[in-house]
PDB file of N, CA and C in Angstrom:
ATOM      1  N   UNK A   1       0.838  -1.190   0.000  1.00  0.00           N
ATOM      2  CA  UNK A   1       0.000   0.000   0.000  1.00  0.00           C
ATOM      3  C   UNK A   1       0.878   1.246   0.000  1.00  0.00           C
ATOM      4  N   UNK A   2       0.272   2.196  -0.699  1.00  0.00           N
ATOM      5  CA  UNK A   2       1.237   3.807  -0.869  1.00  0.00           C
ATOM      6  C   UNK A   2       1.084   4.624   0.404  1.00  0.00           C
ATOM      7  N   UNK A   3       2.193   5.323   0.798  1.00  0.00           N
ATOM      8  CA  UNK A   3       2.078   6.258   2.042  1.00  0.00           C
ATOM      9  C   UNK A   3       1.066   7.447   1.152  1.00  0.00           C
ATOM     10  N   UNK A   4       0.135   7.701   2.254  1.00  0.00           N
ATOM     11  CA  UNK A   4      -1.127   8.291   1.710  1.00  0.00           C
ATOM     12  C   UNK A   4      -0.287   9.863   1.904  1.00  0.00           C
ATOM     13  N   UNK A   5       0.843  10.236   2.568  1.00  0.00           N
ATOM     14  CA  UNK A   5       1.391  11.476   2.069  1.00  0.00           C
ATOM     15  C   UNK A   5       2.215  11.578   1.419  1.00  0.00           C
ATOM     16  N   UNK A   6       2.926  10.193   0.691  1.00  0.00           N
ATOM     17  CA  UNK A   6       4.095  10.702  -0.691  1.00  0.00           C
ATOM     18  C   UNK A   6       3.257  10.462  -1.631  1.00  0.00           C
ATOM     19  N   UNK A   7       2.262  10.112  -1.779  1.00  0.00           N
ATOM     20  CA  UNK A   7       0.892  10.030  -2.625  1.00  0.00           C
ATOM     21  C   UNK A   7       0.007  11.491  -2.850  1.00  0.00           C
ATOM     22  N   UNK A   8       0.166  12.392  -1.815  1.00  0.00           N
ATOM     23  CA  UNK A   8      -0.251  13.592  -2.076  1.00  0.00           C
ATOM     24  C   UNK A   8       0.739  14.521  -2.392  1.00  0.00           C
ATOM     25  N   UNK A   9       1.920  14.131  -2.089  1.00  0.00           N
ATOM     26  CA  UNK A   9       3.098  15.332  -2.493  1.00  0.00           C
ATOM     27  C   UNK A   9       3.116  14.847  -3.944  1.00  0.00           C
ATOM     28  N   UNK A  10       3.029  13.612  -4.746  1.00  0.00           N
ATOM     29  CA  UNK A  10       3.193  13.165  -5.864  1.00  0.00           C
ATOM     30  C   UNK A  10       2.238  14.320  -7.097  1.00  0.00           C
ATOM     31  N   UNK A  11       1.200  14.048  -6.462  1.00  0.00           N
ATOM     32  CA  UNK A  11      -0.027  14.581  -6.981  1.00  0.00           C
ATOM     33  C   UNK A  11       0.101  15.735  -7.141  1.00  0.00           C
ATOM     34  N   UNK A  12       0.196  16.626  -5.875  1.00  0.00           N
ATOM     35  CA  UNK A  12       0.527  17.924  -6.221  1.00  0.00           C
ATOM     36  C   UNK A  12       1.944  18.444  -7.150  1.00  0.00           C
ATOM     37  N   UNK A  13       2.666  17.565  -6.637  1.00  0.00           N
ATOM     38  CA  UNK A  13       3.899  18.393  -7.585  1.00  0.00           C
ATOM     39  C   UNK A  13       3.578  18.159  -9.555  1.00  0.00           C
ATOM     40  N   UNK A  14       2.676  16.716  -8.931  1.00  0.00           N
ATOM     41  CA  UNK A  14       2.140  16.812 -10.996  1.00  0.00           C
ATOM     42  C   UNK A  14       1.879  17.658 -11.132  1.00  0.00           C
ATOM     43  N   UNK A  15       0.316  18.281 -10.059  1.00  0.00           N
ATOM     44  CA  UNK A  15      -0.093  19.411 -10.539  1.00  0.00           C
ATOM     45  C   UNK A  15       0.392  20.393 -10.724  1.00  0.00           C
ATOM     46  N   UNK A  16       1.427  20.836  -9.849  1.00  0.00           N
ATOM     47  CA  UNK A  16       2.036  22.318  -9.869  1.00  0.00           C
ATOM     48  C   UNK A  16       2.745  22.174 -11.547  1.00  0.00           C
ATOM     49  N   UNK A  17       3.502  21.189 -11.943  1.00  0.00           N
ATOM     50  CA  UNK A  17       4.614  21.203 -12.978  1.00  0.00           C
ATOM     51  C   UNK A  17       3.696  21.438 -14.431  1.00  0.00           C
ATOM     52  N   UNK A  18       2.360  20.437 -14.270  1.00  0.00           N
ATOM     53  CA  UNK A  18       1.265  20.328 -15.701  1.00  0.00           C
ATOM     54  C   UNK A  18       1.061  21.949 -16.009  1.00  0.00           C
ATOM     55  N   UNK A  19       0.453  22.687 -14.582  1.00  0.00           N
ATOM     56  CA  UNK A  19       0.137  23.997 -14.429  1.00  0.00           C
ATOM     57  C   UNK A  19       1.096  25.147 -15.042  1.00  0.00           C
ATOM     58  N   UNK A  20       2.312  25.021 -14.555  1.00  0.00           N
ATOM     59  CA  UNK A  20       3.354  25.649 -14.976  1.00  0.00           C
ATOM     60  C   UNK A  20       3.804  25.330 -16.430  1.00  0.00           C
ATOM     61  N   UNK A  21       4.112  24.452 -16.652  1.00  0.00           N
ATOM     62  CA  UNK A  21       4.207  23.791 -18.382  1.00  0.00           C
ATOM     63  C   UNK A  21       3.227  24.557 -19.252  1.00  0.00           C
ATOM     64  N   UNK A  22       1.838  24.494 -18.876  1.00  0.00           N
ATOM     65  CA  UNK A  22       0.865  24.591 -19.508  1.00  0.00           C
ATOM     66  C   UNK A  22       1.012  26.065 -19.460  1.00  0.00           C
ATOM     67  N   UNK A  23       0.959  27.196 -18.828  1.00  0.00           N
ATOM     68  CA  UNK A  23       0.970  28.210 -18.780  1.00  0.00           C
ATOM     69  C   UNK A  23       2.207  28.829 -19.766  1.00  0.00           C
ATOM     70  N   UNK A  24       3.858  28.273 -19.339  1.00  0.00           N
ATOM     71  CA  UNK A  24       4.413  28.268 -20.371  1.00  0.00           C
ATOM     72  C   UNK A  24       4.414  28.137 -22.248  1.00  0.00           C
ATOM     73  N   UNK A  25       3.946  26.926 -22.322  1.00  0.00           N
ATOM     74  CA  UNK A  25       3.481  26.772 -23.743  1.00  0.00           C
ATOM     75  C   UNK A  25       2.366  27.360 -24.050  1.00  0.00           C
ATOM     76  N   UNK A  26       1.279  27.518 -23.434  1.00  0.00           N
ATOM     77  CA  UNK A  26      -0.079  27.986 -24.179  1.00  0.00           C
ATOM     78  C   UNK A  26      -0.597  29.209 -23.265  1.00  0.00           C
ATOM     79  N   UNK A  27      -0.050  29.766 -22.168  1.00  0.00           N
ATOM     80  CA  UNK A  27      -0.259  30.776 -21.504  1.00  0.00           C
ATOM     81  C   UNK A  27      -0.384  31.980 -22.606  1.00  0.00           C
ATOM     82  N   UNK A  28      -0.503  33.420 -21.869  1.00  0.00           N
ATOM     83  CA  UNK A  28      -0.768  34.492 -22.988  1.00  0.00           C
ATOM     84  C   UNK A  28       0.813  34.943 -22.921  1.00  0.00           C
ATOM     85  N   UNK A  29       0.774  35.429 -24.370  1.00  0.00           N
ATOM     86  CA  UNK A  29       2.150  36.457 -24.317  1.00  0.00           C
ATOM     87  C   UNK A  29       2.828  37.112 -24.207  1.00  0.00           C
ATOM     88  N   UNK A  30       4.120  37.589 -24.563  1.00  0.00           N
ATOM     89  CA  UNK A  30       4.856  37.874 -23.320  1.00  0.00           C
ATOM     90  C   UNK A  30       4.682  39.593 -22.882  1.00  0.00           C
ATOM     91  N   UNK A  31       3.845  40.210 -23.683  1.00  0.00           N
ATOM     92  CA  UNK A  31       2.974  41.825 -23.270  1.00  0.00           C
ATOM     93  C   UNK A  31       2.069  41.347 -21.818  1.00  0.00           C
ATOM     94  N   UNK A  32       0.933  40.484 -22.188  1.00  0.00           N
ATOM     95  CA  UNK A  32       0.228  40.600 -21.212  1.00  0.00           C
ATOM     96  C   UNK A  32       0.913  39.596 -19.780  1.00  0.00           C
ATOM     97  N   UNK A  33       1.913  39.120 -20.172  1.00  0.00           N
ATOM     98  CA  UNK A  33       2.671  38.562 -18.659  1.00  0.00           C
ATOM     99  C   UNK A  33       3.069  39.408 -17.761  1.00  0.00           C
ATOM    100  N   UNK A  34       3.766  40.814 -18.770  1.00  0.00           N
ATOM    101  CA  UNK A  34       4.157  42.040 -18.217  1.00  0.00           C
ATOM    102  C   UNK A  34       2.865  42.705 -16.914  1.00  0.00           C
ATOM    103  N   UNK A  35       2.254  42.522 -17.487  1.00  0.00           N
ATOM    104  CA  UNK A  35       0.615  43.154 -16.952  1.00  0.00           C
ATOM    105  C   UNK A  35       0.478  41.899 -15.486  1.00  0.00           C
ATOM    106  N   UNK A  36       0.430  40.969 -15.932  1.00  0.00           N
ATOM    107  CA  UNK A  36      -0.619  39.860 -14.611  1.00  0.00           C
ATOM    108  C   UNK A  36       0.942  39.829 -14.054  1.00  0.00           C
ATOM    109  N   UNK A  37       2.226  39.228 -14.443  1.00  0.00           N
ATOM    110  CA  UNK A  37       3.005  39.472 -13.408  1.00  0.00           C
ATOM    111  C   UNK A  37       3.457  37.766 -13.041  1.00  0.00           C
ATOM    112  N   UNK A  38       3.205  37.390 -11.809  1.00  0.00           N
ATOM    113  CA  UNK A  38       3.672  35.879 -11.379  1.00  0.00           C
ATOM    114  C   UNK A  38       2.214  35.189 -11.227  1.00  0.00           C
ATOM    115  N   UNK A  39       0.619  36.492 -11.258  1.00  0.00           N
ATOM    116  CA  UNK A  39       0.184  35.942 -11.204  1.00  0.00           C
ATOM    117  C   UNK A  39      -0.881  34.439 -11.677  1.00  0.00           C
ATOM    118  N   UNK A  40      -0.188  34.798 -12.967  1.00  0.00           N
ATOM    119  CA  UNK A  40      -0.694  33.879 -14.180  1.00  0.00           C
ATOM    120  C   UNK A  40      -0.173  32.396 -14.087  1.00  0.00           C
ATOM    121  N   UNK A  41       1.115  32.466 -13.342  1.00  0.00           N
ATOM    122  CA  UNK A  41       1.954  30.999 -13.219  1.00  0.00           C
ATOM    123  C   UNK A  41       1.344  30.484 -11.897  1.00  0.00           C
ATOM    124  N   UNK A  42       0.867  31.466 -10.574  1.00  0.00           N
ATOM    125  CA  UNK A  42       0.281  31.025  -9.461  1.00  0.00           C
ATOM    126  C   UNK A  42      -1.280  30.297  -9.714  1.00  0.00           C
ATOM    127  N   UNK A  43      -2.048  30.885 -10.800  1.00  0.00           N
ATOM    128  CA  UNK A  43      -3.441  30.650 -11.103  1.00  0.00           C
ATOM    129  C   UNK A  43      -3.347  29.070 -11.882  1.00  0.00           C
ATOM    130  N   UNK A  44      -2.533  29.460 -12.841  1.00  0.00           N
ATOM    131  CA  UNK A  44      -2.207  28.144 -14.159  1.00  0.00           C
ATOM    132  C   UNK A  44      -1.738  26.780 -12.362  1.00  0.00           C
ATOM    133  N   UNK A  45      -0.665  27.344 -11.787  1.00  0.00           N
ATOM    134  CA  UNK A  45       0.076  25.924 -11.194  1.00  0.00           C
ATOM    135  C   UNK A  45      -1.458  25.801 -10.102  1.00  0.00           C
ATOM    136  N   UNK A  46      -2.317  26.503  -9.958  1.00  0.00           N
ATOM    137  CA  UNK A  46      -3.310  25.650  -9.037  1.00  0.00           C
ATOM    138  C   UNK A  46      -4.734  25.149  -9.662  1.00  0.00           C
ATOM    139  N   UNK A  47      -4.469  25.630 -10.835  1.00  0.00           N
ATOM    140  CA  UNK A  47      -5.893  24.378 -11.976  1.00  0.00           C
ATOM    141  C   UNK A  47      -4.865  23.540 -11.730  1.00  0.00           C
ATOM    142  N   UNK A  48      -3.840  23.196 -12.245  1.00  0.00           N
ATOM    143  CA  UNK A  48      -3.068  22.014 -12.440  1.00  0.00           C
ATOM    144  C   UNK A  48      -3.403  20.873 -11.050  1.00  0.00           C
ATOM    145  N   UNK A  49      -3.040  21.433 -10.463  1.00  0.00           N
ATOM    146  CA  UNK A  49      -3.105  21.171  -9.083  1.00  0.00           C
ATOM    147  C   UNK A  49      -4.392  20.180  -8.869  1.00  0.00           C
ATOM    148  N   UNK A  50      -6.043  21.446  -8.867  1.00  0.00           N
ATOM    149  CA  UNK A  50      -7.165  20.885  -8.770  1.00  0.00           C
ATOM    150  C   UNK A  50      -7.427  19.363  -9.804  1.00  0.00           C
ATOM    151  N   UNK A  51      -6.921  20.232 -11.483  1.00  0.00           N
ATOM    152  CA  UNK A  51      -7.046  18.506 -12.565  1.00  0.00           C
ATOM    153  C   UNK A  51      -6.255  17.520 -12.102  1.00  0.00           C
ATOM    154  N   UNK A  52      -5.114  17.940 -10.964  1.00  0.00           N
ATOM    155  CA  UNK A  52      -4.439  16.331 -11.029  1.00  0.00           C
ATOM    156  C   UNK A  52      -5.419  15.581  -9.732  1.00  0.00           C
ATOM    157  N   UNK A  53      -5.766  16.234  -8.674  1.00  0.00           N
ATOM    158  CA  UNK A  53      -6.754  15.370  -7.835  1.00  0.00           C
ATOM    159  C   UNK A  53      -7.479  15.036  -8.751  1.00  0.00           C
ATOM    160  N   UNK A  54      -8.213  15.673  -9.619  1.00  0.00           N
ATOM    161  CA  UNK A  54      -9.622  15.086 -10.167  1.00  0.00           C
ATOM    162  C   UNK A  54      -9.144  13.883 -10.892  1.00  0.00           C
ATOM    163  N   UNK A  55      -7.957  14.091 -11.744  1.00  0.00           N
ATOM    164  CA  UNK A  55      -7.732  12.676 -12.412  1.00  0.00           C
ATOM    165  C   UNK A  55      -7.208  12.004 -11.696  1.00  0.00           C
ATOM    166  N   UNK A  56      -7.005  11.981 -10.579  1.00  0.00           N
ATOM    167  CA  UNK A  56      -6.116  10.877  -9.784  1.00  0.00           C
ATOM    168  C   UNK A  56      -7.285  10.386  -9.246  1.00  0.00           C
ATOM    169  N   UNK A  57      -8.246  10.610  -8.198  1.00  0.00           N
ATOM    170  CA  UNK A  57      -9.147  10.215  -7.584  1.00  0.00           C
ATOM    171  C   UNK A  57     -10.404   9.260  -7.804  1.00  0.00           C
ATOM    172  N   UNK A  58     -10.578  10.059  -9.387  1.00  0.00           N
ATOM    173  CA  UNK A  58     -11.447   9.591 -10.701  1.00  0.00           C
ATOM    174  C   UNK A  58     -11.049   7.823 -11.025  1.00  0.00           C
ATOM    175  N   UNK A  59      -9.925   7.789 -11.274  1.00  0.00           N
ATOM    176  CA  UNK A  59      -8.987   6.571 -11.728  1.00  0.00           C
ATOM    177  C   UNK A  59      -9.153   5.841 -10.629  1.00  0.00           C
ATOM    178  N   UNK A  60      -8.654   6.508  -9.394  1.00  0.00           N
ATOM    179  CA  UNK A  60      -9.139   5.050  -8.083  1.00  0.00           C
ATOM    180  C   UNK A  60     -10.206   4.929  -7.731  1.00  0.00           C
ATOM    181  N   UNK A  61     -11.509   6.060  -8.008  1.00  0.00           N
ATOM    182  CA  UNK A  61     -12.903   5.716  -7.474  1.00  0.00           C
ATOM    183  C   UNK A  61     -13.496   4.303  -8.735  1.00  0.00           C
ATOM    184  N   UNK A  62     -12.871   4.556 -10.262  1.00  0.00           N
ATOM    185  CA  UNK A  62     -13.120   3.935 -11.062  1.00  0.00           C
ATOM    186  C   UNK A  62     -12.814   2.417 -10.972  1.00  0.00           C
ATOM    187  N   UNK A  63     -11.984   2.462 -10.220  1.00  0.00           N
ATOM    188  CA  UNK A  63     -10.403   1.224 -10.667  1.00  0.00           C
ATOM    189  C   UNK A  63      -9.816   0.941 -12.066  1.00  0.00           C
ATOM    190  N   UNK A  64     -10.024   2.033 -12.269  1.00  0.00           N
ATOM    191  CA  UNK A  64      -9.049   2.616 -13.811  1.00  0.00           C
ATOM    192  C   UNK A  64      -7.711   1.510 -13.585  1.00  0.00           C
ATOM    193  N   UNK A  65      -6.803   1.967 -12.892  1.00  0.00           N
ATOM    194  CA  UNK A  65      -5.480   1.860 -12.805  1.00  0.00           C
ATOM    195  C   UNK A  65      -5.831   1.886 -11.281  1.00  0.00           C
ATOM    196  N   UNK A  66      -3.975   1.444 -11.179  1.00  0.00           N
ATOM    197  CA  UNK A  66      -3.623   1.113 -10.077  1.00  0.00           C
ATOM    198  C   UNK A  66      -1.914   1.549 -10.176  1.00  0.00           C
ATOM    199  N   UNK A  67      -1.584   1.669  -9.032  1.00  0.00           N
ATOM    200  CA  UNK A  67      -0.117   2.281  -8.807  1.00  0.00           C
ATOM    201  C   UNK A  67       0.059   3.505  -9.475  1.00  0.00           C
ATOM    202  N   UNK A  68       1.132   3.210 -10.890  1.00  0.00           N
ATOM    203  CA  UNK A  68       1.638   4.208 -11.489  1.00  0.00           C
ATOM    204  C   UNK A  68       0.604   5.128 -12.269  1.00  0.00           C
ATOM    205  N   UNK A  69      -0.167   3.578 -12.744  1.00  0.00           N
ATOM    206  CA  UNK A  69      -1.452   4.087 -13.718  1.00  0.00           C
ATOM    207  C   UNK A  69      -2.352   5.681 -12.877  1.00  0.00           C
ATOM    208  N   UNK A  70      -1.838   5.779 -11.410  1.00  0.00           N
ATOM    209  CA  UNK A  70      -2.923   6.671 -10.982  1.00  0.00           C
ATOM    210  C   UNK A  70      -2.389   7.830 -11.183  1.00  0.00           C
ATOM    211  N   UNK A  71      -1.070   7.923 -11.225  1.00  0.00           N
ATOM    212  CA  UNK A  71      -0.126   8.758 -11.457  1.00  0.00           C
ATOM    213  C   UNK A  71      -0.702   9.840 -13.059  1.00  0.00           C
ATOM    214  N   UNK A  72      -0.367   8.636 -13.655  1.00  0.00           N
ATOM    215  CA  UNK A  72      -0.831   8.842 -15.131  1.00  0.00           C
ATOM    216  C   UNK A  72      -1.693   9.665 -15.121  1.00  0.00           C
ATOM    217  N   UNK A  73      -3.042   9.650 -14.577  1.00  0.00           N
ATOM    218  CA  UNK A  73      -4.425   9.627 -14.935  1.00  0.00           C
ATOM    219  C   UNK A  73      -4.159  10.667 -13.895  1.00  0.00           C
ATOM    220  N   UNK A  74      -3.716  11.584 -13.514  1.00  0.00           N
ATOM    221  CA  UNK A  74      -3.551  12.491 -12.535  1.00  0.00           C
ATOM    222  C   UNK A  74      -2.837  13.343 -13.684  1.00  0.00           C
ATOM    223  N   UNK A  75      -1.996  13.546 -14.322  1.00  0.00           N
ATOM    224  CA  UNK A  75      -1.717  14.091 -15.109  1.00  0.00           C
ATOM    225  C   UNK A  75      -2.644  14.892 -16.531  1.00  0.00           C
ATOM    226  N   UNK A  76      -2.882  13.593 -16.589  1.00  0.00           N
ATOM    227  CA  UNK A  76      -4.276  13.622 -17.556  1.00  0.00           C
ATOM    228  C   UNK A  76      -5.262  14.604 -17.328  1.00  0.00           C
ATOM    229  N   UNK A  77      -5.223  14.151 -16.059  1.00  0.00           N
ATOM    230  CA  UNK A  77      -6.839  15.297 -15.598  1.00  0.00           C
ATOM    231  C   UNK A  77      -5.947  16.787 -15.314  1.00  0.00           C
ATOM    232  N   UNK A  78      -5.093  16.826 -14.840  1.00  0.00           N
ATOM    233  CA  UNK A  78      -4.387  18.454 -14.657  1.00  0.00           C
ATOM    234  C   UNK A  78      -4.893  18.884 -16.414  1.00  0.00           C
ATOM    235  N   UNK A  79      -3.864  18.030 -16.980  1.00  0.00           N
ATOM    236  CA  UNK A  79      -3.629  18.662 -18.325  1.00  0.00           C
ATOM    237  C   UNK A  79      -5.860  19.100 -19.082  1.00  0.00           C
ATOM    238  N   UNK A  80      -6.454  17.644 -18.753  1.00  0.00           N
ATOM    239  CA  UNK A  80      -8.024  17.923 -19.228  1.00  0.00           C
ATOM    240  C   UNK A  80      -8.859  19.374 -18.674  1.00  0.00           C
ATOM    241  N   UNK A  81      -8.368  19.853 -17.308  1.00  0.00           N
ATOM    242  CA  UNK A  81      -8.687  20.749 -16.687  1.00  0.00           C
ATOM    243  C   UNK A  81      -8.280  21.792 -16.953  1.00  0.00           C
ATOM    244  N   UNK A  82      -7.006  21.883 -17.199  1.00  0.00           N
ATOM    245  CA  UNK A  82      -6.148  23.125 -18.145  1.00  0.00           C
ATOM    246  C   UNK A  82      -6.688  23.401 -19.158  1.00  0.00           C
ATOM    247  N   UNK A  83      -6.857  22.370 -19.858  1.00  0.00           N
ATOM    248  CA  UNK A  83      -7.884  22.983 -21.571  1.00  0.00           C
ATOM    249  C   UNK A  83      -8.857  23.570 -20.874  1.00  0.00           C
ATOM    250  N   UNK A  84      -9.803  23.033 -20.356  1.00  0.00           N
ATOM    251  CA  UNK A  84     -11.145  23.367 -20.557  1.00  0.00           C
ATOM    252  C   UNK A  84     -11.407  24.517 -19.674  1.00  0.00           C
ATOM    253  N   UNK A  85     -10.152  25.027 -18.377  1.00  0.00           N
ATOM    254  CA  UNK A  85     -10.299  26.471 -17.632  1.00  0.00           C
ATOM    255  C   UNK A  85      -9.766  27.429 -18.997  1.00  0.00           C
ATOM    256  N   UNK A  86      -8.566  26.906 -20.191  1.00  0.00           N
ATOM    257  CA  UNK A  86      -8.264  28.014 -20.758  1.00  0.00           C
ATOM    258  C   UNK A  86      -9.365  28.393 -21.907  1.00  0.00           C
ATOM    259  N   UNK A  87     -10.180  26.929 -22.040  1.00  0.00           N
ATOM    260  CA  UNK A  87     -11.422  27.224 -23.413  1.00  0.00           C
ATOM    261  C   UNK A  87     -12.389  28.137 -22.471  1.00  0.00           C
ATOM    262  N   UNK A  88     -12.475  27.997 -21.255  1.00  0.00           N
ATOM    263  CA  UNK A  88     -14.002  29.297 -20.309  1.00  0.00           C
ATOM    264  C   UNK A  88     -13.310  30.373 -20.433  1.00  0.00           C
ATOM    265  N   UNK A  89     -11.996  30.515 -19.931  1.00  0.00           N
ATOM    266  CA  UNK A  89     -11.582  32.462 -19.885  1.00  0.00           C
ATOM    267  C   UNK A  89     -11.303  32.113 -21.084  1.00  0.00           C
TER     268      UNK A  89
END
């Protein structure tokens, strides 16, 4: 069985990195970064954050996967959550 807190540091650091990545590559450019500041990388790394619980949790309420697979599917959902907060704003 996984220590239920290197299991949440896992999760979050997906999320923070998907968040940050994502903001990097598809964030706005580099005028309006000038404008929001750090706060665009703080907003982006905590969707990330929220999609990787959702895909992680999703996968074990499912029994999707197991072990790494939850990992995976934690990623997944950061990254599914990232689209669909950047398709609303």
């Amino acid at each position: 069985m996984r220590d239920p807190a290197l299991t949440f540091l896992i999760v979050l650091v997906i999320g923070i990195v998907a968040g940050l990545i994502f903001d990097r590559v598809a964030g706005p450019g580099w005028l309006a970064r000038q404008f929001t500041g750090p706060r665009g990388y703080f907003t982006s790394a905590l969707v990330g954050v929220a999609g990787a619980f959702i895909g992680f949790h999703l996968s074990v309420l499912l029994a999707l996967s197991a072990g790494l697979g939850a990992f995976i599917a934690a990623a997944i959902g950061a990254a599914v959550v990232l689209f669909a907060w950047r398709a609303i704003r």
